[in-house]
Protein backbone atom coordinates (compact mmCIF):
# COMPACT_ATOMS: atom_id res chain seq x y z
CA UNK A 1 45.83 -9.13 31.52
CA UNK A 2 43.34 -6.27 32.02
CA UNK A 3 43.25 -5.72 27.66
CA UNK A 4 41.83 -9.60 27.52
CA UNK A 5 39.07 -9.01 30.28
CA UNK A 6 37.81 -5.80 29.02
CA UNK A 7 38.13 -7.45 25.26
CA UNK A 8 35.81 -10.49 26.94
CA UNK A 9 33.77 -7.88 28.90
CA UNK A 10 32.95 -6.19 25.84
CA UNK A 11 32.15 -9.48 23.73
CA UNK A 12 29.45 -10.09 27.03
CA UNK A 13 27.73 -6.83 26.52
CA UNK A 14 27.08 -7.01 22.74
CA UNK A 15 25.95 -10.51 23.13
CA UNK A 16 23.84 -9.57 25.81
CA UNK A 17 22.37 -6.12 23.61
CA UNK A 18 21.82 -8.77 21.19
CA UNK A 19 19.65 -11.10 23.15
CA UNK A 20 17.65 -8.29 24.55
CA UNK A 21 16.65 -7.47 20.95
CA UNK A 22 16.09 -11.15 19.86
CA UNK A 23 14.02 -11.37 23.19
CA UNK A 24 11.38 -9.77 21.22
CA UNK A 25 9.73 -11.38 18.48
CA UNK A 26 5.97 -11.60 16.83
CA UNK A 27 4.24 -13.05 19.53
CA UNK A 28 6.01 -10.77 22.07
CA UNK A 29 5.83 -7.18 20.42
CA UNK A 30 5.41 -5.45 23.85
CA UNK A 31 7.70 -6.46 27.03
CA UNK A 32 7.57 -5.28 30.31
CA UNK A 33 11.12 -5.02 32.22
CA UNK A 34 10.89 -8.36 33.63
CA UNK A 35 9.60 -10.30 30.49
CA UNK A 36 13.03 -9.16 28.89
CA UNK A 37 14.72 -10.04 32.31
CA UNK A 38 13.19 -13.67 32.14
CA UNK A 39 13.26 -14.09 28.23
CA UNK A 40 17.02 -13.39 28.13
CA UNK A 41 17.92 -14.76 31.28
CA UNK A 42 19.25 -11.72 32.77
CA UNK A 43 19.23 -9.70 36.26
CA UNK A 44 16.27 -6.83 35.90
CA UNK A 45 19.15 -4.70 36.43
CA UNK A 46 21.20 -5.58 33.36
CA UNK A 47 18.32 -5.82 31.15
CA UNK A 48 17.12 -2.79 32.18
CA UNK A 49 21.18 -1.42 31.40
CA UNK A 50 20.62 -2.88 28.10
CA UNK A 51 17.15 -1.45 26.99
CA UNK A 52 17.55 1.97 28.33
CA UNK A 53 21.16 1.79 25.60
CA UNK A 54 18.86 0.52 22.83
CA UNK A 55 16.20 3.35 23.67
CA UNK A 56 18.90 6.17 23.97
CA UNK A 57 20.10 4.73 20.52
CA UNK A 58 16.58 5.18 18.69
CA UNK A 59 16.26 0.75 18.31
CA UNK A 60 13.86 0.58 21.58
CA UNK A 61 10.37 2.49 22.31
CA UNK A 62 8.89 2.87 25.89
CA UNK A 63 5.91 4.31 27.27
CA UNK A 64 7.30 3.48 30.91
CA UNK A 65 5.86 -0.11 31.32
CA UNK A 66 6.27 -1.57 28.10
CA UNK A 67 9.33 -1.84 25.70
CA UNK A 68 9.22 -2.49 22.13
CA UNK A 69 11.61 -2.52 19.44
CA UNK A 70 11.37 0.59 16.42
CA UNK A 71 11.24 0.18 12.87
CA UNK A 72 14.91 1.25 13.04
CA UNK A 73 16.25 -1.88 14.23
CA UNK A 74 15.73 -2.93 10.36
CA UNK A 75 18.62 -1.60 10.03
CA UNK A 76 20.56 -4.01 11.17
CA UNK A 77 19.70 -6.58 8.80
CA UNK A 78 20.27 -4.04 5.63
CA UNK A 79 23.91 -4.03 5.72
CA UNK A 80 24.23 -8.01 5.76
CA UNK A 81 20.98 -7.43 3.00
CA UNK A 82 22.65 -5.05 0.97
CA UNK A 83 25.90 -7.50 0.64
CA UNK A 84 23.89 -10.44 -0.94
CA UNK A 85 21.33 -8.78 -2.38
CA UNK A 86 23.64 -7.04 -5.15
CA UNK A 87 25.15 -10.51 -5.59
CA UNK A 88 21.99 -12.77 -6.46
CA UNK A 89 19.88 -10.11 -7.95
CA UNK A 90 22.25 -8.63 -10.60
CA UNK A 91 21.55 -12.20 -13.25
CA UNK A 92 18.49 -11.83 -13.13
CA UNK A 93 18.20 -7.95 -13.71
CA UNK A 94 20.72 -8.04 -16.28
CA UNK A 95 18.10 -11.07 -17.87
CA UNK A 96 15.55 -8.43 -17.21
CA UNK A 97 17.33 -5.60 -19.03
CA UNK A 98 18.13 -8.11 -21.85
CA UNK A 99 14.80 -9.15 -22.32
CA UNK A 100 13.20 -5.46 -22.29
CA UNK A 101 15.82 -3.25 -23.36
CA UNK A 102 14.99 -0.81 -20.16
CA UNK A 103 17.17 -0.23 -17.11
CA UNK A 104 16.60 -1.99 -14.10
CA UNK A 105 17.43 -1.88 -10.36
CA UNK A 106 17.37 -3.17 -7.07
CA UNK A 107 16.88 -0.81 -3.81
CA UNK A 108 16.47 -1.77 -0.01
CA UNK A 109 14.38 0.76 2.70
CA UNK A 110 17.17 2.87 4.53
CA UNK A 111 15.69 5.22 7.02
CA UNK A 112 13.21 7.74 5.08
CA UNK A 113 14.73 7.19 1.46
CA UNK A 114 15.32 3.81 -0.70
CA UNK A 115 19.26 3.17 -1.32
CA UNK A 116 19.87 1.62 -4.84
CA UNK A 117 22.14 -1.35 -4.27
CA UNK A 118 22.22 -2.94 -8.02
CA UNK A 119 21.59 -1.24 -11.24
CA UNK A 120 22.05 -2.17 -15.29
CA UNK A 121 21.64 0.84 -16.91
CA UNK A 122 21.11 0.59 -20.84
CA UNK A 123 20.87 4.40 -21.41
CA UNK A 124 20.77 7.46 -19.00
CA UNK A 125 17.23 8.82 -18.55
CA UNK A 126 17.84 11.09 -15.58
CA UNK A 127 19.51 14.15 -15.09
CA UNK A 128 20.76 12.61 -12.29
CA UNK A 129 23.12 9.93 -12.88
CA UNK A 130 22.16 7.03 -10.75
CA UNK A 131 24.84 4.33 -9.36
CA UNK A 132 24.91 2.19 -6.59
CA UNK A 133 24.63 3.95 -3.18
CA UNK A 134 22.11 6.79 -4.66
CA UNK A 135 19.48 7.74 -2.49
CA UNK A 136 15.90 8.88 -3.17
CA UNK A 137 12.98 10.14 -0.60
CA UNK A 138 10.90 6.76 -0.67
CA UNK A 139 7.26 8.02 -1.47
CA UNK A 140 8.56 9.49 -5.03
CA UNK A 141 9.86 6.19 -6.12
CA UNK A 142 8.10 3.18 -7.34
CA UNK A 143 10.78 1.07 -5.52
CA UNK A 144 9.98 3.27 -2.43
CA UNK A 145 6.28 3.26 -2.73
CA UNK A 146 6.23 -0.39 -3.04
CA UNK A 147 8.09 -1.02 0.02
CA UNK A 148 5.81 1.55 1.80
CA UNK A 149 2.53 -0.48 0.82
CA UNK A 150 4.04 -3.64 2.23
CA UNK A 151 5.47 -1.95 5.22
CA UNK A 152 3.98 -3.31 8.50
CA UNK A 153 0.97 -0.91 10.17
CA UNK A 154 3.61 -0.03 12.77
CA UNK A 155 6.45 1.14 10.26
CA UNK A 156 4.51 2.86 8.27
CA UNK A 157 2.82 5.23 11.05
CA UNK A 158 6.39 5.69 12.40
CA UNK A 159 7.25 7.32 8.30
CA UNK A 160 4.42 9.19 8.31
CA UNK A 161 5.03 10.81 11.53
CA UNK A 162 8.93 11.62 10.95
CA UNK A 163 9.23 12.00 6.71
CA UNK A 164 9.29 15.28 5.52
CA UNK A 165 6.75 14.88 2.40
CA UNK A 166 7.48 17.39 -0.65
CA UNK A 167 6.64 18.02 -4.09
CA UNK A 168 10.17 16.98 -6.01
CA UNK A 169 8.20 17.39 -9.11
CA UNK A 170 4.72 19.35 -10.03
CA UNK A 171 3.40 15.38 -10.36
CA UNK A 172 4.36 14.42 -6.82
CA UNK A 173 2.17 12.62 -4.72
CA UNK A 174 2.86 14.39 -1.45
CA UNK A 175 -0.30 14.68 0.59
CA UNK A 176 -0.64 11.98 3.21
CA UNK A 177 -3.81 11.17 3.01
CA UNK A 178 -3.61 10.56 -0.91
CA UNK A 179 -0.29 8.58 -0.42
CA UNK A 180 -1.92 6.25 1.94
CA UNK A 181 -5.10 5.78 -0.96
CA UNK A 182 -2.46 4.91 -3.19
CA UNK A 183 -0.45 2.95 -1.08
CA UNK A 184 -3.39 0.90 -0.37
CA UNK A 185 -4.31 0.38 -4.23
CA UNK A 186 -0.15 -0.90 -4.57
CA UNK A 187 -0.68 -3.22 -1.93
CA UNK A 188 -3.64 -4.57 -3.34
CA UNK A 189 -2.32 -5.26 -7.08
CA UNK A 190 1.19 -5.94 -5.68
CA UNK A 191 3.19 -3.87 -7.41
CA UNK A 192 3.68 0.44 -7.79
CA UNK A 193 3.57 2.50 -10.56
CA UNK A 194 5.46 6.44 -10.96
CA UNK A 195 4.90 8.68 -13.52
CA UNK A 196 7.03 11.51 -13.46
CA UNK A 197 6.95 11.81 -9.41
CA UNK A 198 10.66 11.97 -9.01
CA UNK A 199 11.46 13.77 -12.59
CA UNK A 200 9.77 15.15 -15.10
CA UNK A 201 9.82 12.20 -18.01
CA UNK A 202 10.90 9.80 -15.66
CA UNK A 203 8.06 6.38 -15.79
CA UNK A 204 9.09 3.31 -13.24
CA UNK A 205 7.30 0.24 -12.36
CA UNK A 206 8.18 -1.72 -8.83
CA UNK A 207 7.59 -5.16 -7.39
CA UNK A 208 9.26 -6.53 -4.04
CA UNK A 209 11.37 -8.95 -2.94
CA UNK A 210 9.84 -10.89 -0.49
CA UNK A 211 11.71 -12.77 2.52
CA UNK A 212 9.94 -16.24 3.72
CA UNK A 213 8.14 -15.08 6.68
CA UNK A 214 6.00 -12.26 3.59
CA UNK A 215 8.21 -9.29 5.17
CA UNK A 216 9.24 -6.93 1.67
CA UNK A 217 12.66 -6.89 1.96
CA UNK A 218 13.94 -5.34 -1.07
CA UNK A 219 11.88 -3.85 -3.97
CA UNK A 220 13.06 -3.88 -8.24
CA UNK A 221 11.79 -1.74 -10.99
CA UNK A 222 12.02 -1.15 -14.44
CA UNK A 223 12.89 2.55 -15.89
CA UNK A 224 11.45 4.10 -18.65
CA UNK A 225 10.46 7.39 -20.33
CA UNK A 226 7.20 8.60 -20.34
CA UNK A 227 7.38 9.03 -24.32
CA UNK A 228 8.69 5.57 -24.66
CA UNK A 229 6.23 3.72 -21.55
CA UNK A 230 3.44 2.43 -24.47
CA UNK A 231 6.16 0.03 -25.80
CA UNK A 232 4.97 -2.13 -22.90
CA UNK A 233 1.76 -1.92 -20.66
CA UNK A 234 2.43 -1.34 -16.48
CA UNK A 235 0.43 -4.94 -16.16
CA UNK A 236 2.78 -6.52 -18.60
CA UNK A 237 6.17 -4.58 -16.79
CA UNK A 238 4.61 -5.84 -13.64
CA UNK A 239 4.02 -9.21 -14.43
CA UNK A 240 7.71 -9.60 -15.39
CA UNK A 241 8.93 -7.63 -12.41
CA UNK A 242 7.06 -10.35 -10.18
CA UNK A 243 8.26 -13.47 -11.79
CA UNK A 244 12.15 -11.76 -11.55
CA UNK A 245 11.43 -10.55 -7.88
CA UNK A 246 10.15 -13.91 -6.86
CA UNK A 247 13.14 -15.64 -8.62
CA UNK A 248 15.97 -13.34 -7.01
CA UNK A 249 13.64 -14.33 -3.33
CA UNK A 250 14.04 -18.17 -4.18
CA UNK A 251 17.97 -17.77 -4.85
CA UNK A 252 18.13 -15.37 -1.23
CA UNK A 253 16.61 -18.35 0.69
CA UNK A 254 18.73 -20.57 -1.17
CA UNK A 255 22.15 -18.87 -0.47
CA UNK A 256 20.97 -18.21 3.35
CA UNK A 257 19.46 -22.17 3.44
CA UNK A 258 23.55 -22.55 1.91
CA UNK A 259 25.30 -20.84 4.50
CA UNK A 260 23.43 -21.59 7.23
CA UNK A 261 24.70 -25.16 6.30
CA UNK A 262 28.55 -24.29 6.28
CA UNK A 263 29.44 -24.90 9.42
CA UNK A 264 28.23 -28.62 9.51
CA UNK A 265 29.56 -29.33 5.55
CA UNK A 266 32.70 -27.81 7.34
CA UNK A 267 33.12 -29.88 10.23
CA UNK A 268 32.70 -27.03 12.79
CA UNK A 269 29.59 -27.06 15.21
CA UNK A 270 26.58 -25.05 14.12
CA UNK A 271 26.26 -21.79 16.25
């Protein structure tokens, strides 16, 4: 049955692709050919197969001795993200929205741009109407910025080489070395701040979502107008942002922690 063994063939090489890329970790950042040989238990001939398809892809890096995986391998993880994320965060924004009577959303990092994946809207302050799936350049958005500060050192020199920075507004912070100041004073206070960066009247304050191991996987922010942002301080839209972002990170580790244990509650052997 040549159709089954190139099926089972094909099952081999994904699950081989995959342990190349779990082979590396954050104690082993860099690899030479033979640590991913030894580390996945594979011929220096297949792993080598394997890494050269991950670099040809974009999801490996070499300088010709050592491999290491790219910031784009995130991507991998924001599909699986951006199914849950929608599901567990949309309470609490819609508590959010409630409780200030300004839109809120929820974005995840996607390439050079943030990708809204839930919003409650409670009027429409953009000329742009914004819906799940809209995409925005990342260092004109709070949302964006904020995911930038938290970024690792790695990731964030791999933006700043490849974004195209522009002024999408006369108010845009565009200059790298500027963006990095300010990205630096986010990161310190913990959450970002935009006045009229992405459009003119537009005010937005960010916080993220962290996962367990401190990695900002997802950022949320409040909407406002300019002419309407001294109804509430940034400290006191920030301080709310951070109790709802740290609530919708408790109920992600608590619907992973969940379905992690399905497989035992069902009577089928863990993975």
């Amino acid at each position: 049955m040549p159709e089954a063994s190139g099926s089972r063939e094909m099952v081999r090489s994904v699950a081989k692709t995959l342990d190349v890329i779990r082979a590396f970790d954050a104690e082993h950042r860099d690899l030479t050919l033979s640590d991913v040989a030894r580390r996945t238990g594979q011929t220096r001939a297949s792993a080598r197969r394997f890494l050269l398809s991950l670099e040809a892809l974009g999801f490996v890096r070499s300088d010709g001795q050592l491999f290491s995986l790219t910031p784009r391998v995130l991507s991998l993880g924001h599909a699986f993200l951006s199914l849950r994320l929608p599901v567990v965060a949309e309470p609490h924004l819609k508590a959010l929205t409630a409780d200030l009577g300004e839109s809120t959303s929820a974005s995840v990092f996607d390439g050079d741009d943030i990708v809204y994946v839930a919003r409650v809207q409670t009027r429409r302050i953009m000329a742009v109407e914004i819906r799940v799936g809209t995409r925005f350049p990342a260092y004109a958005t709070s949302m964006g910025r904020v995911l930038l500060a938290f970024a690792s050192a790695d990731a964030l020199e791999a933006y700043f080489e490849r974004a195209s920075l522009e002024p999408v507004t006369p108010h845009t912070l565009f200059d790298p070395a500027a963006l990095r100041d300010e990205l630096g004073r986010t990161r310190e206070r913990g959450w970002a701040v935009v006045d009229q960066e992405l459009e003119i009247g537009l005010r937005s304050v960010a916080a993220p979502v962290f996962n367990p191991r401190g990695e900002a996987i997802a950022a949320i922010n409040v909407s406002t107008t300019s002419a309407s942002s001294d109804r509430f301080a940034d400290e006191e839209l920030a301080r709310r942002l951070l109790a709802t972002a740290g609530a919708i990170g408790d109920d992600l580790r608590l619907t992973r922690s969940e379905m992690a244990d399905e497989p035992q509650r069902s009577g089928a052997p863990k993975p």
